[in-house]
C-alpha atoms as a PDB file:
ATOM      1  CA  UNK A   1       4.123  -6.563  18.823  1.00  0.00           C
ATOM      2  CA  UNK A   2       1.312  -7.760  16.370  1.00  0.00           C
ATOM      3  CA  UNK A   3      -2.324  -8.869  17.516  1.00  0.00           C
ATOM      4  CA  UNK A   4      -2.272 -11.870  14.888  1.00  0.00           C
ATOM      5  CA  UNK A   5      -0.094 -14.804  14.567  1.00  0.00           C
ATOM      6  CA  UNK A   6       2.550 -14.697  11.728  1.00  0.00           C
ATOM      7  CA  UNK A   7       1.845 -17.710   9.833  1.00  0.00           C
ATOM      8  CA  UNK A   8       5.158 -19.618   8.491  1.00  0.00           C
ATOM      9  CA  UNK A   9       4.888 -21.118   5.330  1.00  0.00           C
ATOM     10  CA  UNK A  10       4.718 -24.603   6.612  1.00  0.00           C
ATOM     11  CA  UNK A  11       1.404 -23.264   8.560  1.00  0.00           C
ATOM     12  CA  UNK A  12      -0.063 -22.335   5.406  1.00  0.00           C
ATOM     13  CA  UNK A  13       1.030 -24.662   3.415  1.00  0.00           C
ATOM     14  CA  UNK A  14      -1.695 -26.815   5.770  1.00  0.00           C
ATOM     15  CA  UNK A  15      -4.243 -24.090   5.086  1.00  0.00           C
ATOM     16  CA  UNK A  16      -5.418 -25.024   1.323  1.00  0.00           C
ATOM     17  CA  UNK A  17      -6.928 -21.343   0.757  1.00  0.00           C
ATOM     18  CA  UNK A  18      -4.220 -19.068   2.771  1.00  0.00           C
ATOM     19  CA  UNK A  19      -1.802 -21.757   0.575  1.00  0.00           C
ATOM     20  CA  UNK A  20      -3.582 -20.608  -2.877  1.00  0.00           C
ATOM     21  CA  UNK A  21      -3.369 -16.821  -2.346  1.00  0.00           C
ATOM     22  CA  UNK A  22       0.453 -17.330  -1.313  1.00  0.00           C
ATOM     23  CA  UNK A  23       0.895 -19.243  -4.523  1.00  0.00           C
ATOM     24  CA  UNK A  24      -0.794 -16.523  -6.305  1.00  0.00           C
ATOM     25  CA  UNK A  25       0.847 -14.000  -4.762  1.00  0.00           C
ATOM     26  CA  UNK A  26       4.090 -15.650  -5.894  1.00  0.00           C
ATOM     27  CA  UNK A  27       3.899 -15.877  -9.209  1.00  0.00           C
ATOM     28  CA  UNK A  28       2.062 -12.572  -9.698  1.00  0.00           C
ATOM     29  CA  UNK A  29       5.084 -10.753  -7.993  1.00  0.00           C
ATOM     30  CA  UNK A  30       7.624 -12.900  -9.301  1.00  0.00           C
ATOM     31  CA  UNK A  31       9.166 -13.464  -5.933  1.00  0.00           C
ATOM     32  CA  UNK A  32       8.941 -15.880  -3.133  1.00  0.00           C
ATOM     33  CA  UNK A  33       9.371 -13.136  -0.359  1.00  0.00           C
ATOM     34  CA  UNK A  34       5.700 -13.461   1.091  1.00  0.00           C
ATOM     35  CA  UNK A  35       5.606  -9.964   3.968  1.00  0.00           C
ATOM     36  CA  UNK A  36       4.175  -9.910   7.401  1.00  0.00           C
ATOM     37  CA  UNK A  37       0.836  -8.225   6.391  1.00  0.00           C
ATOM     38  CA  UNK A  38      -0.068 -11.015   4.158  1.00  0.00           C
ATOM     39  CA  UNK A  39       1.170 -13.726   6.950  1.00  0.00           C
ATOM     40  CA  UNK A  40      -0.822 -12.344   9.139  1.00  0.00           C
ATOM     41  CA  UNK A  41      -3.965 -11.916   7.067  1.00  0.00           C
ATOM     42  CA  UNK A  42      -3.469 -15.435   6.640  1.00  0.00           C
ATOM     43  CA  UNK A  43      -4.808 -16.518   9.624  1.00  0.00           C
ATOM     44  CA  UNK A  44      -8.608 -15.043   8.400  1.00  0.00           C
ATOM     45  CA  UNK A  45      -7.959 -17.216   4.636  1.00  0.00           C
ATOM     46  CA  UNK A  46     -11.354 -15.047   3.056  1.00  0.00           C
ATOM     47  CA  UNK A  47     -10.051 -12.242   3.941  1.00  0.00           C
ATOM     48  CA  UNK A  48      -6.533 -12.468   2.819  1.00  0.00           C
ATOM     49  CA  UNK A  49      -8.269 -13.314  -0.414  1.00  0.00           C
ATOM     50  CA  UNK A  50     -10.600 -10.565  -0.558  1.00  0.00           C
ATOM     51  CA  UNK A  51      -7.763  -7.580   0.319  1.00  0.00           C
ATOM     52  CA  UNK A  52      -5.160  -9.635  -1.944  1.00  0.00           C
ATOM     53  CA  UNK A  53      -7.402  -9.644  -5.222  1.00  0.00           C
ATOM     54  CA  UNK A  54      -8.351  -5.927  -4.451  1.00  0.00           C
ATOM     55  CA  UNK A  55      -4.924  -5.236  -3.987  1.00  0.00           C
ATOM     56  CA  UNK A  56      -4.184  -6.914  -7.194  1.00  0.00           C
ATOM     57  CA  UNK A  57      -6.721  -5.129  -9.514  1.00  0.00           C
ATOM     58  CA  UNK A  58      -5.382  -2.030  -8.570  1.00  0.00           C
ATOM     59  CA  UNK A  59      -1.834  -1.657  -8.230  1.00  0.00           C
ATOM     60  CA  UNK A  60      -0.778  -4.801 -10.319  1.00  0.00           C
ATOM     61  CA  UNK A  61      -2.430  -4.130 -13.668  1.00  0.00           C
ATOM     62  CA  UNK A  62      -2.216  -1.949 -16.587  1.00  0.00           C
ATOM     63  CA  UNK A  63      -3.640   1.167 -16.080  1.00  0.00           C
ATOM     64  CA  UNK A  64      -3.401   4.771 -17.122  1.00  0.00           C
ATOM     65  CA  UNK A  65      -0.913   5.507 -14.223  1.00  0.00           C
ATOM     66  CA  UNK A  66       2.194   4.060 -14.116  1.00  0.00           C
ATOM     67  CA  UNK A  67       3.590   1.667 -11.255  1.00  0.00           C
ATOM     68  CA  UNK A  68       6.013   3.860  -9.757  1.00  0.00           C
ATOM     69  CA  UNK A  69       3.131   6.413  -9.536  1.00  0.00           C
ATOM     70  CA  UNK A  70       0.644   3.938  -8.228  1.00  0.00           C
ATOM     71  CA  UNK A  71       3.237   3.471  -5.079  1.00  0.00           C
ATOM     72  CA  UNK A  72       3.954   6.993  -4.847  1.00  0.00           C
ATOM     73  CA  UNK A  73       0.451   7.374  -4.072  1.00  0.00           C
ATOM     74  CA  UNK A  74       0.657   4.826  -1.663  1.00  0.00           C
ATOM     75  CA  UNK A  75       3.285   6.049   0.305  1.00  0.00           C
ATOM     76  CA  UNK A  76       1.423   9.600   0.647  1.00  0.00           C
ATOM     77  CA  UNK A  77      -1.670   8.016   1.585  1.00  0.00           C
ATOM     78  CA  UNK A  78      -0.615   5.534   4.169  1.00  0.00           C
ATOM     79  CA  UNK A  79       1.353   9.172   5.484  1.00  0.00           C
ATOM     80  CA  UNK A  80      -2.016  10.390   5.538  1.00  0.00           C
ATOM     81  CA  UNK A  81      -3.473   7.471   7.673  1.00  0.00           C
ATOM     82  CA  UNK A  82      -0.148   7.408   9.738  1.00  0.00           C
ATOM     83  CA  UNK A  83       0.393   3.531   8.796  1.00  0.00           C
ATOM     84  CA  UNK A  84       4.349   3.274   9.148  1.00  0.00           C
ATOM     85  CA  UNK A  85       4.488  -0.106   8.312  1.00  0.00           C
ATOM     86  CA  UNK A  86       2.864   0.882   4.313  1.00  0.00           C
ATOM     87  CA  UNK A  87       4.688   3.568   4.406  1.00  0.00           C
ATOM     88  CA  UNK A  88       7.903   1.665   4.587  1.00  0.00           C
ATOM     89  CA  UNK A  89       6.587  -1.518   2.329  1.00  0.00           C
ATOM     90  CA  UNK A  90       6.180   0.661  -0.188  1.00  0.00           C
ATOM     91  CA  UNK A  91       8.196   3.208  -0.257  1.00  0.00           C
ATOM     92  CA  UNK A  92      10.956  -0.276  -0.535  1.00  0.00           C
ATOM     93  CA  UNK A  93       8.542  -1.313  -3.591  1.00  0.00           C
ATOM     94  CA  UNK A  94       8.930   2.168  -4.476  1.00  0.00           C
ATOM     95  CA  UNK A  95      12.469   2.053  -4.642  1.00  0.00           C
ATOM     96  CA  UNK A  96      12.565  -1.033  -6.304  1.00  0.00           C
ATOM     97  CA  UNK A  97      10.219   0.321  -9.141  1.00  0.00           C
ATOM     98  CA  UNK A  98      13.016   2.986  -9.519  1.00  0.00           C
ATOM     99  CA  UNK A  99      12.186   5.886  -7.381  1.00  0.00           C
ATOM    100  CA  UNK A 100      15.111   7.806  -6.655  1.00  0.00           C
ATOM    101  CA  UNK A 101      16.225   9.585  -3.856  1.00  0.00           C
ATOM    102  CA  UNK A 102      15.384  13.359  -5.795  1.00  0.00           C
ATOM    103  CA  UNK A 103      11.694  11.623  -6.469  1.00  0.00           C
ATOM    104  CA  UNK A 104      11.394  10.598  -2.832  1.00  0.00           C
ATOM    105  CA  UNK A 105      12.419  13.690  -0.965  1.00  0.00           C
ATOM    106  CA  UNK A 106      10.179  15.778  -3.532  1.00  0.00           C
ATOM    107  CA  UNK A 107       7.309  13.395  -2.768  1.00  0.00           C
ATOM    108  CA  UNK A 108       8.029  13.833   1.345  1.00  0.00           C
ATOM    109  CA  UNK A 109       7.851  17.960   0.546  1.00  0.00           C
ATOM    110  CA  UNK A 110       4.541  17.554  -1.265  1.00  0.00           C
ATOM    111  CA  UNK A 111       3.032  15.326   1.238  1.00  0.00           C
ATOM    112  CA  UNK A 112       3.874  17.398   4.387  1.00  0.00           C
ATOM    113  CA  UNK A 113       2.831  20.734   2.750  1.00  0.00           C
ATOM    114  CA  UNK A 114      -0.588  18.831   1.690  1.00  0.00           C
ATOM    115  CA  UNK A 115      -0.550  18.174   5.353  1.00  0.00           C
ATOM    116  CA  UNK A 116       0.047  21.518   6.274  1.00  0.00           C
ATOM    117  CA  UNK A 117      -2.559  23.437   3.921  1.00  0.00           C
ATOM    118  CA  UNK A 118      -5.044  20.499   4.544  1.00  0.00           C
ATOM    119  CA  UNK A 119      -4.784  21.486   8.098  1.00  0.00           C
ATOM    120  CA  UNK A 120      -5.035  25.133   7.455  1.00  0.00           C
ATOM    121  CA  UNK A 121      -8.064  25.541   5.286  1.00  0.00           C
ATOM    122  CA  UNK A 122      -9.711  22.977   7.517  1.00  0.00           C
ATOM    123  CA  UNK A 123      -9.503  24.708  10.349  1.00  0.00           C
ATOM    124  CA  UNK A 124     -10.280  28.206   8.963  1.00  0.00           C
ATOM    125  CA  UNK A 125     -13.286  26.385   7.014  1.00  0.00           C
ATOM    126  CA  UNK A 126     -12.589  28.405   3.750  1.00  0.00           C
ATOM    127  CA  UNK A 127     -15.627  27.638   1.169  1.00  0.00           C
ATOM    128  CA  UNK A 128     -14.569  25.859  -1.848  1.00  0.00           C
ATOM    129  CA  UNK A 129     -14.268  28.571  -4.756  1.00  0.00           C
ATOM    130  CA  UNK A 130     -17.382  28.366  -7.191  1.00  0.00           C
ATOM    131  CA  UNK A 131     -14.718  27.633 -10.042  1.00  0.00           C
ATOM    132  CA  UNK A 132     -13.104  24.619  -8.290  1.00  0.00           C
ATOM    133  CA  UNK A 133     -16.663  23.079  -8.163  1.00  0.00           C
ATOM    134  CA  UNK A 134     -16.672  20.411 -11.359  1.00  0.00           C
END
């Protein structure tokens, strides 16, 4: 069960600035499908702004990675920081950006053996080799 209220849309519709990131959000994603996170940001309206139009100007422009990549990265990262629910947000966004199921169990092999060798070398506290030191 969430801490925060899930605001419907008729609840921000009577919130003017929660109402203008929605609206943004819309037509930037070319969808009307507004998720829990952002309802529930919604109830702190600066906020949702501030994490939307971060969001944004990283995983919604041009850029020298591609999208599919951009999520990829997501989905290992929110591993990292054990957040299931952006783990399965975008992995779906994932999908939808065309990662297949070879791409997805290759990226769930990488991630937990980066786990696994993160965990190792931390706890044996091996020095970082003079040549990997750029």
């Amino acid at each position: 069960m969430g801490t925060v209220k899930l605001l419907t849309d008729a609840e921000v519709e009577g919130i003017p600035a929660a109402n203008e990131v929605f609206d943004d959000f819309r037509a930037t994603r070319k969808s009307d499908f507004i998720n829990n996170f952002w309802r529930g940001l919604a109830n702190d309206p600066p906020l949702l702004r501030r994490t939307w139009e971060g969001l944004k100007s990283v995983m919604a422009v041009e850029g020298a990675l591609d999208p599919l990549t951009r999520e990829m990265i997501y989905i290992a990262v929110s591993t990292a920081n054990s957040c299931s629910y952006c783990v399965h947000s975008h992995t779906a966004a994932a999908k939808a950006r065309g990662m297949t199921e070879a791409q997805h169990a290759e990226l769930i092999a990488v991630i937990g053996l980066a786990g696994q060798t993160n965990h190792l070398v931390t706890a044996m506290q091996i020095p970082v080799d003079e040549e990997f030191l750029v």
